[in-house]
Protein backbone atom coordinates (compact mmCIF):
# COMPACT_ATOMS: atom_id res chain seq x y z
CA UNK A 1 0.00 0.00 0.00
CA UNK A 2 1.07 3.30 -0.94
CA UNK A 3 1.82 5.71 2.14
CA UNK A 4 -0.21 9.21 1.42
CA UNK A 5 2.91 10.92 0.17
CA UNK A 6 3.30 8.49 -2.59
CA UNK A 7 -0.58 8.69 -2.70
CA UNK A 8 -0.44 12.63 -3.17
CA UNK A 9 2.45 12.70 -5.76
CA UNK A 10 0.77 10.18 -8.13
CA UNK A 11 -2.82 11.92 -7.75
CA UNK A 12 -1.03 15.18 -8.39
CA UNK A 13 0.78 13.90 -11.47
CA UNK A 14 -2.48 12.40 -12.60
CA UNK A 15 -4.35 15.70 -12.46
CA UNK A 16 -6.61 14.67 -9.57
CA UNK A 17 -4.37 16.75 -6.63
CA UNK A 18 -3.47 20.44 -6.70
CA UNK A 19 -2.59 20.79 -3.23
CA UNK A 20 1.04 20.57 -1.40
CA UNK A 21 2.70 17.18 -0.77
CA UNK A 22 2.30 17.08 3.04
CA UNK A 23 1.63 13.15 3.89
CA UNK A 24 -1.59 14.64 5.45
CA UNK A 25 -4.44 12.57 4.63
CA UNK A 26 -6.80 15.89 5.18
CA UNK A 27 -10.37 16.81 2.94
CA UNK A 28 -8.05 17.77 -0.24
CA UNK A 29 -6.13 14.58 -0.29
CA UNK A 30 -9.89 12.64 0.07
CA UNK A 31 -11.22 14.28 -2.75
CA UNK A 32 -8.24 13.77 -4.74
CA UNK A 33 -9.56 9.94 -3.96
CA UNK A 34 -13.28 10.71 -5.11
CA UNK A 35 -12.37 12.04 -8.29
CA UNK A 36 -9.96 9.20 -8.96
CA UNK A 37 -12.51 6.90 -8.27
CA UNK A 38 -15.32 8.25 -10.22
CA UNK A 39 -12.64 8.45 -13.24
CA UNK A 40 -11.78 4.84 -12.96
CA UNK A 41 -15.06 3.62 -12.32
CA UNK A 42 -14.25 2.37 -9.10
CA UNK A 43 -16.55 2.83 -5.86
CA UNK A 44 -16.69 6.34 -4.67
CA UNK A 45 -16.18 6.61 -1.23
CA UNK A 46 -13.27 8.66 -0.55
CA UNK A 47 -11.99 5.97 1.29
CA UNK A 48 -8.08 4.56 -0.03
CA UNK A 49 -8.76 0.58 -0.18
CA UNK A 50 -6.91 -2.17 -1.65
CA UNK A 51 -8.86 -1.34 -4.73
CA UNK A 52 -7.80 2.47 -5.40
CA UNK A 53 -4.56 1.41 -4.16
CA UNK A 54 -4.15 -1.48 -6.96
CA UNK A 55 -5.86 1.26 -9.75
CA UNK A 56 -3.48 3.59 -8.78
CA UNK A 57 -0.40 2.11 -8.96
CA UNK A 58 -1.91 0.21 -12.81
CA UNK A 59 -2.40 4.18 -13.93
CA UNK A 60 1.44 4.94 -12.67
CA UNK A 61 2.99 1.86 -14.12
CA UNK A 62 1.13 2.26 -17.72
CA UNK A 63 1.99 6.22 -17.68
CA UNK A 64 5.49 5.37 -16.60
CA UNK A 65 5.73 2.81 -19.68
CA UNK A 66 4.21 5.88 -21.90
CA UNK A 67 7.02 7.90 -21.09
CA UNK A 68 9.92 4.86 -21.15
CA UNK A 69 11.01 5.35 -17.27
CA UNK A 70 11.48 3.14 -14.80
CA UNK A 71 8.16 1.20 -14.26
CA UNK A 72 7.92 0.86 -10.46
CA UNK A 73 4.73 2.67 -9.57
């Protein structure tokens, strides 16, 4: 699982998080999580679960392989 750091950084490369990196899992980080969910047809909930974990780090990796770095997530 991610920590929210990690979280934060790939939701903010994604588009879905405009706010600092902090490792603060406050209401900007959780709605960063509601819009992810809702664009990957996932349960929204706001909640970070195995499932938006997993999602997540799928998005990373396959824009990672877009861009020929390192795939790692």
């Amino acid at each position: 699982m991610l920590n929210i750091k990690q979280r934060q950084m790939n939701l903010k490369y994604l588009g879905f998080y405009s706010k600092s990196i902090d490792g603060i899992e406050g209401k900007g980080t959780k709605q960063a999580y509601r819009d992810f969910q809702k664009a990957y047809g996932l349960v929204v909930d706001g909640i970070y679960g195995v499932k938006t974990n997993a999602k997540l780090i799928e998005t990373i990796k396959t824009e990672q392989k877009k861009l020929g770095v390192k795939v790692d997530g």
